[in-house]
PDB file of N, CA and C in Angstrom:
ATOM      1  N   UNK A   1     108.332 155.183  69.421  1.00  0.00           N
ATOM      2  CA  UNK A   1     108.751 154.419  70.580  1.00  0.00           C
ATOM      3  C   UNK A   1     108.593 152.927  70.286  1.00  0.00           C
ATOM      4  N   UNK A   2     109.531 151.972  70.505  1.00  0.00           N
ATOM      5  CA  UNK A   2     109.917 150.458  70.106  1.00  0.00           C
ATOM      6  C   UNK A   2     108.770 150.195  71.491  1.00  0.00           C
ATOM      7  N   UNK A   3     108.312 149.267  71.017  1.00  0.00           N
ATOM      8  CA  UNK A   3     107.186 148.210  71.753  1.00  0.00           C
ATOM      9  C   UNK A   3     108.174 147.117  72.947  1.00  0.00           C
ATOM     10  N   UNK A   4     107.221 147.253  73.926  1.00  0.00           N
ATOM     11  CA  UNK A   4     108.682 146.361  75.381  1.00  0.00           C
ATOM     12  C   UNK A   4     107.511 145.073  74.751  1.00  0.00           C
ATOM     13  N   UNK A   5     108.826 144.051  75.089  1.00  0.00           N
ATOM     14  CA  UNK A   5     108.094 142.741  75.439  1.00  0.00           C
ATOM     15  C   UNK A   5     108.360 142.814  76.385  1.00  0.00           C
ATOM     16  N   UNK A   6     108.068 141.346  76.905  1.00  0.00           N
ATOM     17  CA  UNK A   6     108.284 140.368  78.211  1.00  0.00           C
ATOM     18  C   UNK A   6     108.350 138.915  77.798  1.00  0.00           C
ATOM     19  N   UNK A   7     109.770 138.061  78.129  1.00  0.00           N
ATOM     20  CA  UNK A   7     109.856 136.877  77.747  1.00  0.00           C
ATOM     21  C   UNK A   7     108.865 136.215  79.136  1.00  0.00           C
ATOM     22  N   UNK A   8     108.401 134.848  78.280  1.00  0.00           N
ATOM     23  CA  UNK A   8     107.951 133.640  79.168  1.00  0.00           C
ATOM     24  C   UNK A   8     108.559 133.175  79.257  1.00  0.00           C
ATOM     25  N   UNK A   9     108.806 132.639  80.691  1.00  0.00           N
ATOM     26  CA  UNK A   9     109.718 131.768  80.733  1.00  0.00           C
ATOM     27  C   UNK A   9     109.449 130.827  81.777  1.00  0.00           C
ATOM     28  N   UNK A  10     109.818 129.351  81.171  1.00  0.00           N
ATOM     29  CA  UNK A  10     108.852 127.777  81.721  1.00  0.00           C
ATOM     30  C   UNK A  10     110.573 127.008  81.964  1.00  0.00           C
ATOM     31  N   UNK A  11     110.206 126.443  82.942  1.00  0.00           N
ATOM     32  CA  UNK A  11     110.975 125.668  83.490  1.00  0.00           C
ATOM     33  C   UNK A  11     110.327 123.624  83.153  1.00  0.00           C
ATOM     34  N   UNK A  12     111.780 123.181  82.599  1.00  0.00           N
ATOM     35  CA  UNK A  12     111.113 121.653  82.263  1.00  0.00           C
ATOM     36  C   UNK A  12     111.919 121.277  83.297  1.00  0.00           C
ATOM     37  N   UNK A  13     111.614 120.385  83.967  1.00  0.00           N
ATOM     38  CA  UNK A  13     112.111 119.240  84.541  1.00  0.00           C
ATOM     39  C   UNK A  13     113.013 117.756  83.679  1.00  0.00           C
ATOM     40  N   UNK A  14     112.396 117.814  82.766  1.00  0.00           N
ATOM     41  CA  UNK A  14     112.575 116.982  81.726  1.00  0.00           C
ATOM     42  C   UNK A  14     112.568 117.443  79.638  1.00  0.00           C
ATOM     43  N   UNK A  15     114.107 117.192  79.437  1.00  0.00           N
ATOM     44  CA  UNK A  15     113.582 117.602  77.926  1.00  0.00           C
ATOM     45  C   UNK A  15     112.437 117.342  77.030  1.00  0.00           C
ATOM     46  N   UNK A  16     111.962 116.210  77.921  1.00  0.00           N
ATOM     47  CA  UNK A  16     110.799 115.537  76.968  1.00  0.00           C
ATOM     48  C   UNK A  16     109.659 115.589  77.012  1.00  0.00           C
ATOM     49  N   UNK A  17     109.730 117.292  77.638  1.00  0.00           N
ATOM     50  CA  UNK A  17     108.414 117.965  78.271  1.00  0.00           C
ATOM     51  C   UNK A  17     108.318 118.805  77.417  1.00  0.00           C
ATOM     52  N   UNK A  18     109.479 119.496  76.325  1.00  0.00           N
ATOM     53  CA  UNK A  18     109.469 120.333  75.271  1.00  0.00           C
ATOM     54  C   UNK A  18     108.471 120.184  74.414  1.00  0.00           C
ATOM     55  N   UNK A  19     107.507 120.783  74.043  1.00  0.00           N
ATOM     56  CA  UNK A  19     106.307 120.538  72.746  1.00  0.00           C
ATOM     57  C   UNK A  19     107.156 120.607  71.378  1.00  0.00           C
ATOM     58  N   UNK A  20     106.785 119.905  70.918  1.00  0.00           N
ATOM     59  CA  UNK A  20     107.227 119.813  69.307  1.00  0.00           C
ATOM     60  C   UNK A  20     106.763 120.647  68.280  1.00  0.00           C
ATOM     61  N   UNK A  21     106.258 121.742  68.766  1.00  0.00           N
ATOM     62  CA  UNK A  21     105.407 122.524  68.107  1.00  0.00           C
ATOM     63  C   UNK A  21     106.366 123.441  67.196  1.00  0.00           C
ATOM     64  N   UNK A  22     106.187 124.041  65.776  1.00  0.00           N
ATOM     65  CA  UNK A  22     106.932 124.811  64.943  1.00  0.00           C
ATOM     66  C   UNK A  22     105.835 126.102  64.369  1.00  0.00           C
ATOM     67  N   UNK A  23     105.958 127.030  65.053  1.00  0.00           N
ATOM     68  CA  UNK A  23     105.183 128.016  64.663  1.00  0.00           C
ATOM     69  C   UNK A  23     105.782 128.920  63.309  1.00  0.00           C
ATOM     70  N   UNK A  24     105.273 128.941  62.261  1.00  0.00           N
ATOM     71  CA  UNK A  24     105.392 130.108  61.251  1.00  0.00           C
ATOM     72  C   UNK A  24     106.322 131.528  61.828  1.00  0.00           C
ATOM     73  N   UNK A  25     107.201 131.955  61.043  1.00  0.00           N
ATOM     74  CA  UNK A  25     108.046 133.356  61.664  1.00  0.00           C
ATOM     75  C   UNK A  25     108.786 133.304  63.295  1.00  0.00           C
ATOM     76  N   UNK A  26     109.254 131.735  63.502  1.00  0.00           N
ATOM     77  CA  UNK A  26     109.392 131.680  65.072  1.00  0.00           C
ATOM     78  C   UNK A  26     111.017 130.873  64.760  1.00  0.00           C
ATOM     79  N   UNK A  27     111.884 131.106  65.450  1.00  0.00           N
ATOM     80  CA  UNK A  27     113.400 130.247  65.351  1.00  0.00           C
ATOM     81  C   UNK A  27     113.221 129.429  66.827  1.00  0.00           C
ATOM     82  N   UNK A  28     113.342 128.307  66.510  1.00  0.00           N
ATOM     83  CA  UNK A  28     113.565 127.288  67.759  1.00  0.00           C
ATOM     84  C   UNK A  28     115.019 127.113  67.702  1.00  0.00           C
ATOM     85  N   UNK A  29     115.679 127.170  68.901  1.00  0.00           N
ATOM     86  CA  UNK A  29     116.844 127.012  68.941  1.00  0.00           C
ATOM     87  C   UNK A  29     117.180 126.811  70.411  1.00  0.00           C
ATOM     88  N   UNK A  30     118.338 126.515  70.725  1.00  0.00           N
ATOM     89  CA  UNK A  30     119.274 125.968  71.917  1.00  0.00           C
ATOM     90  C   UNK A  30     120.464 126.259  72.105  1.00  0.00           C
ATOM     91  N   UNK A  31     121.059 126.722  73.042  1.00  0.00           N
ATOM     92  CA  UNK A  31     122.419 127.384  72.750  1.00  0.00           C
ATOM     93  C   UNK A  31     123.616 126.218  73.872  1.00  0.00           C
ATOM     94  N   UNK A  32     124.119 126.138  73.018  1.00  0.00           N
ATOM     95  CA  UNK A  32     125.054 125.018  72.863  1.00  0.00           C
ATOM     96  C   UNK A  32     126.463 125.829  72.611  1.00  0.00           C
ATOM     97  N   UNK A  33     127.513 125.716  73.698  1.00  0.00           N
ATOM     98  CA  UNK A  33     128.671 126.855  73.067  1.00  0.00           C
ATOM     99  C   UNK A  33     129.604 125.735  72.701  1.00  0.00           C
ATOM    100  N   UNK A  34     128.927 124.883  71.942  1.00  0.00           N
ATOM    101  CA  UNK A  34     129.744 123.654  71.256  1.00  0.00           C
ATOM    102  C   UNK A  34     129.072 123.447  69.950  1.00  0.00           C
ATOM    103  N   UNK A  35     127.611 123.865  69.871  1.00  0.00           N
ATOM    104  CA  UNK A  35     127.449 123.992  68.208  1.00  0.00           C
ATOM    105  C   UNK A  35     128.067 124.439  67.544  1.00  0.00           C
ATOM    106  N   UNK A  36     128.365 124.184  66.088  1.00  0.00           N
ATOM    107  CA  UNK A  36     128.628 124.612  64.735  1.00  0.00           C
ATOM    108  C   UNK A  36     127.972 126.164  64.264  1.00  0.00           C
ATOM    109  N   UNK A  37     126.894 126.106  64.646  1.00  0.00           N
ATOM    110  CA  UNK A  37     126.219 127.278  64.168  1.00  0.00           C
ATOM    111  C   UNK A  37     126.437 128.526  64.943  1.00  0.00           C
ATOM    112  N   UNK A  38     127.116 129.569  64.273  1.00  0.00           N
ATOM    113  CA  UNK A  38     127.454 130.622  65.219  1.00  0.00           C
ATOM    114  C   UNK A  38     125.733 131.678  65.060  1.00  0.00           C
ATOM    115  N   UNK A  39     125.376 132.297  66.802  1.00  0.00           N
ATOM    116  CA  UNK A  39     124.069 132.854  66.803  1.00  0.00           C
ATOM    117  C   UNK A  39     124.476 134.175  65.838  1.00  0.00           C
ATOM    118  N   UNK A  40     125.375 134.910  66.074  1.00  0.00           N
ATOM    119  CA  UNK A  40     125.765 136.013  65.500  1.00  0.00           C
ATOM    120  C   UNK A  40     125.841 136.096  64.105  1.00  0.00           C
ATOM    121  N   UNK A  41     125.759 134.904  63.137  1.00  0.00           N
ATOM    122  CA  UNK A  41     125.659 134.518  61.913  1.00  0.00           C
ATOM    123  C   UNK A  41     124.995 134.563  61.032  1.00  0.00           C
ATOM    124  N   UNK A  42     123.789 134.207  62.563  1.00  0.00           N
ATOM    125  CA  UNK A  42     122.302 134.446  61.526  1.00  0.00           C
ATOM    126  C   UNK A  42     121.240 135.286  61.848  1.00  0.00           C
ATOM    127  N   UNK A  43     120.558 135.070  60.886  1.00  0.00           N
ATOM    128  CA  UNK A  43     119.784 136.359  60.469  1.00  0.00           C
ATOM    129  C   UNK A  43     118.444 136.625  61.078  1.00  0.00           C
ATOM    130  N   UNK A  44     118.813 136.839  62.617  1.00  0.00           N
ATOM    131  CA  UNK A  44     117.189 137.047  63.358  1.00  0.00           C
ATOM    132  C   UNK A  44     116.216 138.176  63.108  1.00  0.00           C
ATOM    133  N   UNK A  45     116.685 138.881  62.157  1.00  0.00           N
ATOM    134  CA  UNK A  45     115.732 139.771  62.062  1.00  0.00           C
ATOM    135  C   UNK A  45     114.251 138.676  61.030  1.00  0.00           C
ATOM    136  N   UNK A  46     114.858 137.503  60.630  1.00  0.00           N
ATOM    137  CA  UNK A  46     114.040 137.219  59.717  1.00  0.00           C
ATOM    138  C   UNK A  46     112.845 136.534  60.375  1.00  0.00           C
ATOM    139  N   UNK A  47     112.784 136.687  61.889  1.00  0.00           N
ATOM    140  CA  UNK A  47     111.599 136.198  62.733  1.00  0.00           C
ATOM    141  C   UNK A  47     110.757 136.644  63.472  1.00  0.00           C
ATOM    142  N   UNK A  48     109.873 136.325  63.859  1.00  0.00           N
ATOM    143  CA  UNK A  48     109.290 137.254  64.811  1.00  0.00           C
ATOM    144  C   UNK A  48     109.386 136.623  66.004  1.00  0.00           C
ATOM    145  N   UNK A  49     109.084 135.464  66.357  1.00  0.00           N
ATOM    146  CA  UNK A  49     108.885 135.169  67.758  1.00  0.00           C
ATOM    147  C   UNK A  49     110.430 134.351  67.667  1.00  0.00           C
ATOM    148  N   UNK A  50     110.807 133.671  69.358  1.00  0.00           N
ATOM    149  CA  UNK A  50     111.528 132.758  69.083  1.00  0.00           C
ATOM    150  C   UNK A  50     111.567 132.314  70.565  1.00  0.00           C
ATOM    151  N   UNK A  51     111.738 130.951  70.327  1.00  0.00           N
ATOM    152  CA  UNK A  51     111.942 129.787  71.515  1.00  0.00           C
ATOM    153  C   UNK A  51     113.362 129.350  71.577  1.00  0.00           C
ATOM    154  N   UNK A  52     113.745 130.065  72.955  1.00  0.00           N
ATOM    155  CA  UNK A  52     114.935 129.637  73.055  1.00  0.00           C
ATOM    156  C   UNK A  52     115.159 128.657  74.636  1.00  0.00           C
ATOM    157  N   UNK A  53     115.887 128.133  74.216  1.00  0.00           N
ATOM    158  CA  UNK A  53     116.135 126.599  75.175  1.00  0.00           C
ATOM    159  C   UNK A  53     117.885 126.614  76.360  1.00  0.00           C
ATOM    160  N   UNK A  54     117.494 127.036  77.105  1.00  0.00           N
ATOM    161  CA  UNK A  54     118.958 127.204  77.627  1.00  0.00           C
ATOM    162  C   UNK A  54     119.480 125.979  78.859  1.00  0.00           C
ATOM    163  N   UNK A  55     120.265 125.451  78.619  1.00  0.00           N
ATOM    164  CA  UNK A  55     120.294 123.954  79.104  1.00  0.00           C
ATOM    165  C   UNK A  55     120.761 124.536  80.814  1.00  0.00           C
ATOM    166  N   UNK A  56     120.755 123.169  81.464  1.00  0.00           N
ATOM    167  CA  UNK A  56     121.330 123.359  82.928  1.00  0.00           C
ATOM    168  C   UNK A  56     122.646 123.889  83.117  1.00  0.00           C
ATOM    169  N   UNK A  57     122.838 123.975  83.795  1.00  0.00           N
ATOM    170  CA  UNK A  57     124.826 124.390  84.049  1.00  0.00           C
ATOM    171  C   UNK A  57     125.694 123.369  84.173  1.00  0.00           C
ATOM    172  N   UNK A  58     125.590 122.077  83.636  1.00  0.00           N
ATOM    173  CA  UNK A  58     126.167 121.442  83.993  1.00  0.00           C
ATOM    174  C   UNK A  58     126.136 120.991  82.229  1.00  0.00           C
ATOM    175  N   UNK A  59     125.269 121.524  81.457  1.00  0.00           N
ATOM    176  CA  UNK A  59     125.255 121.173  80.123  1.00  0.00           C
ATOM    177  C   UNK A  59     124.074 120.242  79.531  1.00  0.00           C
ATOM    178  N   UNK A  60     123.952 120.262  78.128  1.00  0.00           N
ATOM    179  CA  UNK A  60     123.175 118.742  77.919  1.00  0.00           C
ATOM    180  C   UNK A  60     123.941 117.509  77.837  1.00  0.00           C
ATOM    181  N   UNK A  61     123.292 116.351  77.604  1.00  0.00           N
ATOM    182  CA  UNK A  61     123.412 115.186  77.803  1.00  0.00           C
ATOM    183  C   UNK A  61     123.662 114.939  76.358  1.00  0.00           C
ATOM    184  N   UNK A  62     124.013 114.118  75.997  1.00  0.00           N
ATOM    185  CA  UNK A  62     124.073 113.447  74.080  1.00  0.00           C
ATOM    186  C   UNK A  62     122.800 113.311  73.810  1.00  0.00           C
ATOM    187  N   UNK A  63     122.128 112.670  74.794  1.00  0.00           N
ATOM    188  CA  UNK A  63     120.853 112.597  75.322  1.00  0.00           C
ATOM    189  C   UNK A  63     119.626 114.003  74.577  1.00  0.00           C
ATOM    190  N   UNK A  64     119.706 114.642  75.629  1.00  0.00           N
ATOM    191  CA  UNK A  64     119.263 115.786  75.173  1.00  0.00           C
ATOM    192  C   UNK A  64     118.921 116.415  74.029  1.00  0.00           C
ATOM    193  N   UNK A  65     120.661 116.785  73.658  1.00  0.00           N
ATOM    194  CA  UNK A  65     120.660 117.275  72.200  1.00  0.00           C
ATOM    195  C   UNK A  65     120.510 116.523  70.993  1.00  0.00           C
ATOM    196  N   UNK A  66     120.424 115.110  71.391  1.00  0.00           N
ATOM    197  CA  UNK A  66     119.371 114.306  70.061  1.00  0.00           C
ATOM    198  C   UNK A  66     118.113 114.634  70.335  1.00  0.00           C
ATOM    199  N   UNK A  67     117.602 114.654  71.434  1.00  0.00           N
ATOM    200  CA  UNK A  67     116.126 114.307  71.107  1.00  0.00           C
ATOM    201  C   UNK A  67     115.753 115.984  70.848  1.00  0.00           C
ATOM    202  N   UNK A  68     116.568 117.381  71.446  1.00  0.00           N
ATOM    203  CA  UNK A  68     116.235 118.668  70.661  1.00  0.00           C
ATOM    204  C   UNK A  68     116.265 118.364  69.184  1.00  0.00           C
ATOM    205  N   UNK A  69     117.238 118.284  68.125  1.00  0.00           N
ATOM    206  CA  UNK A  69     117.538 118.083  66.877  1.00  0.00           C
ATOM    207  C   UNK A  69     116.610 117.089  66.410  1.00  0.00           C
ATOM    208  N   UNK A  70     116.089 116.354  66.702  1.00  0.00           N
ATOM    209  CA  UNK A  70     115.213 115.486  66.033  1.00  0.00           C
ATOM    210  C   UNK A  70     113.803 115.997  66.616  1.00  0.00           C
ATOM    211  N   UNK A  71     113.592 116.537  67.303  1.00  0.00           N
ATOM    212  CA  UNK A  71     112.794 117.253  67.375  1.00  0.00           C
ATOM    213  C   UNK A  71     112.403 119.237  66.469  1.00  0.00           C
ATOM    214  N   UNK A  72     113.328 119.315  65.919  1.00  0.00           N
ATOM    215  CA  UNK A  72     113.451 120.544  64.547  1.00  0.00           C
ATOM    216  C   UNK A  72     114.029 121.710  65.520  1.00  0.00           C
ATOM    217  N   UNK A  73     114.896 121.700  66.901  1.00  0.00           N
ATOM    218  CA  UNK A  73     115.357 122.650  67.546  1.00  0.00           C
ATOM    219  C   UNK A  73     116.804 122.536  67.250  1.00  0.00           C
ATOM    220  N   UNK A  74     117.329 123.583  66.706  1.00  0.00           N
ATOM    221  CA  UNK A  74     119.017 123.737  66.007  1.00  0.00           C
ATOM    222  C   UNK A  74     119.670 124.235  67.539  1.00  0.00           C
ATOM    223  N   UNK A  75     121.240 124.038  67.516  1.00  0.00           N
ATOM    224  CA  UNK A  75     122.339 124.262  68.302  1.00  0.00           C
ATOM    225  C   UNK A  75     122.804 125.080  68.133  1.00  0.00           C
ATOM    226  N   UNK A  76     122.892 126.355  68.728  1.00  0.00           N
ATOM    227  CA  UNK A  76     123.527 128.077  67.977  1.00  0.00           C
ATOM    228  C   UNK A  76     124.574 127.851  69.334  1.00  0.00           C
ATOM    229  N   UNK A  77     125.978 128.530  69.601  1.00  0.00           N
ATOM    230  CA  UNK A  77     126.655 128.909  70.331  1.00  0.00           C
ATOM    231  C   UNK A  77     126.532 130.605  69.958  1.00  0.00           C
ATOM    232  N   UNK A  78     126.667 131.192  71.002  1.00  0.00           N
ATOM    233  CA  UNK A  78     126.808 132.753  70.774  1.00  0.00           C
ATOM    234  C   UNK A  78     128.185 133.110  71.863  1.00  0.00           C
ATOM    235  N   UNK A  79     129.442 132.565  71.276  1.00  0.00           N
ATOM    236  CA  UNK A  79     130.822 132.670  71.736  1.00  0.00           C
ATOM    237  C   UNK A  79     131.266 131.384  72.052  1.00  0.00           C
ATOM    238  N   UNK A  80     132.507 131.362  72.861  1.00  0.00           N
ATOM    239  CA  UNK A  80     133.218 129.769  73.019  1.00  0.00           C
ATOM    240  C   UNK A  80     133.275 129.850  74.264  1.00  0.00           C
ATOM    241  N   UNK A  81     133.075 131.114  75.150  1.00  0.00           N
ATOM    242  CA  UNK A  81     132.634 130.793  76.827  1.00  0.00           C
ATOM    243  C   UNK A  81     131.253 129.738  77.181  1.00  0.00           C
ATOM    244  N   UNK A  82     131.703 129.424  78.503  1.00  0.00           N
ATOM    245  CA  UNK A  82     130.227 128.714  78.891  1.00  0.00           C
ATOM    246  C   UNK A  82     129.741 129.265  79.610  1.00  0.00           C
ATOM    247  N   UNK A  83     128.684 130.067  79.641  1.00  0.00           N
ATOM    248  CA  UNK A  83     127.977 131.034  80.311  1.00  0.00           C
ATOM    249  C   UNK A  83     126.638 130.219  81.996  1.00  0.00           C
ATOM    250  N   UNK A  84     126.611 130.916  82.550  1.00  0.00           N
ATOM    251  CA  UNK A  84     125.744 130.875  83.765  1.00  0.00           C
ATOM    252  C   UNK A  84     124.420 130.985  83.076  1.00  0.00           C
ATOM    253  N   UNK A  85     123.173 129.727  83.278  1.00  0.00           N
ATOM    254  CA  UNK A  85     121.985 130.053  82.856  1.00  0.00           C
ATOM    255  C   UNK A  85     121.415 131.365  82.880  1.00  0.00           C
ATOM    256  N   UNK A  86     121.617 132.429  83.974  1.00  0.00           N
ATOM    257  CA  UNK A  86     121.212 133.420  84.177  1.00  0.00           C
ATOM    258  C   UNK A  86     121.743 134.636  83.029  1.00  0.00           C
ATOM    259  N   UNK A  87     123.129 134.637  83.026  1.00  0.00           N
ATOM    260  CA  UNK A  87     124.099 135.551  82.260  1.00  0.00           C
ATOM    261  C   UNK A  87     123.673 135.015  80.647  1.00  0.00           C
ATOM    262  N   UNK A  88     123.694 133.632  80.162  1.00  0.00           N
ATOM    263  CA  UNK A  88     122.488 133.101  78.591  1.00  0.00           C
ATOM    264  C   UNK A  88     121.837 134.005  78.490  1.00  0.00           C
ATOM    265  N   UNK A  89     120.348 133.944  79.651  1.00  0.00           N
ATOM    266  CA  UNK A  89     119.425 134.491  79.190  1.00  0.00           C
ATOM    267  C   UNK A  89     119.645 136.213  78.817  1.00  0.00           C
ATOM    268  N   UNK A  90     120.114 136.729  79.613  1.00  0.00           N
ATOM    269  CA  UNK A  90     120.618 138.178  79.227  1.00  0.00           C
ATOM    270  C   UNK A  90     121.370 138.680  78.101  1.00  0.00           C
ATOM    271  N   UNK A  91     122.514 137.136  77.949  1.00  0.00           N
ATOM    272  CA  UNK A  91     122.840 137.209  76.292  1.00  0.00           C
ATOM    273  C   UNK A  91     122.384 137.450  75.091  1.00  0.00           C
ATOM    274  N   UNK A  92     121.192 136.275  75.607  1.00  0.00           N
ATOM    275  CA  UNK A  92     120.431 135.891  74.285  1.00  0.00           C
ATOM    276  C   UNK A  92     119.603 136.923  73.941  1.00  0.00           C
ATOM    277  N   UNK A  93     119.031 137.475  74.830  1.00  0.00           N
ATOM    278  CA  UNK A  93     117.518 138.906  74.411  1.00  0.00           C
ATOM    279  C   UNK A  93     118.170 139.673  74.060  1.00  0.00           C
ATOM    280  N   UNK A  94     119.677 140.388  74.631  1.00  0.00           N
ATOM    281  CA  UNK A  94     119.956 141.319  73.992  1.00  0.00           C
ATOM    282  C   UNK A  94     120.466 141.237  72.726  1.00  0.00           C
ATOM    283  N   UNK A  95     121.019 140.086  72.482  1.00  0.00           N
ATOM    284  CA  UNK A  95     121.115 139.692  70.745  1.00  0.00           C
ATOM    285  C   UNK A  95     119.932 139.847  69.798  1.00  0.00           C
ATOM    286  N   UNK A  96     118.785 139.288  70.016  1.00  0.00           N
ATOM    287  CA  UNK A  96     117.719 139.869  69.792  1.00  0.00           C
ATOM    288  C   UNK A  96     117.078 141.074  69.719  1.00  0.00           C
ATOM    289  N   UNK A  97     116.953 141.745  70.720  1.00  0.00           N
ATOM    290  CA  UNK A  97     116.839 143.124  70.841  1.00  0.00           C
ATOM    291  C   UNK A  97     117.709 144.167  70.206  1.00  0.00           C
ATOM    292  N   UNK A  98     118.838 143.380  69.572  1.00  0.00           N
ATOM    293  CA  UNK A  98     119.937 144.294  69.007  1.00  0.00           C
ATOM    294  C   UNK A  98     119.723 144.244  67.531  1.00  0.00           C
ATOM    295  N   UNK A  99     118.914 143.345  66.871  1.00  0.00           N
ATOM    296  CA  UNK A  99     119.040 142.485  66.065  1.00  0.00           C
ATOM    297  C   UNK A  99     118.143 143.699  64.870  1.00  0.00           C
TER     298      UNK A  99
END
């Protein structure tokens, strides 16, 4: 029998509330359905944990997605729709969970 998680999940007010922190076996990432990097591309089995960042509905700012990227958090799109924060998060785990 596969082990259940349970995601945490924290609400920022501000991107610049994000910790800069890079844990060993962990993918930081942000889903951006305007990044370059397709999620389906890569290779999540090669992690164990992962921090994922799902912006407002209205999108990030230029703003934003500099200070993610210079902060060591990459831009994955997982399709060319723009998804409902809610409908992301359901995206994203089950990509994971599939993974």
């Amino acid at each position: 029998m596969e082990e259940l998680f349970f995601p945490e999940i924290r609400h920022f007010d501000s991107i610049h509330e994000v910790e800069n922190v890079k844990k060993n076996g962990q993918l930081s990432l942000f889903l951006n359905p305007y990044a370059e990097i397709k999620l389906d591309s890569y290779e999540l089995k090669n992690f164990e944990t992962f921090r994922i960042f799902i912006g407002p509905e209205g999108g990030y700012t230029d703003e934003e997605i500099l200070y993610l990227k210079t902060s060591g958090i990459l831009g994955y799109n997982i399709g060319s729709r723009i998804l409902r924060s809610e409908t992301a998060v359901i995206s994203i785990l089950s990509l994971i969970i599939l993974s």
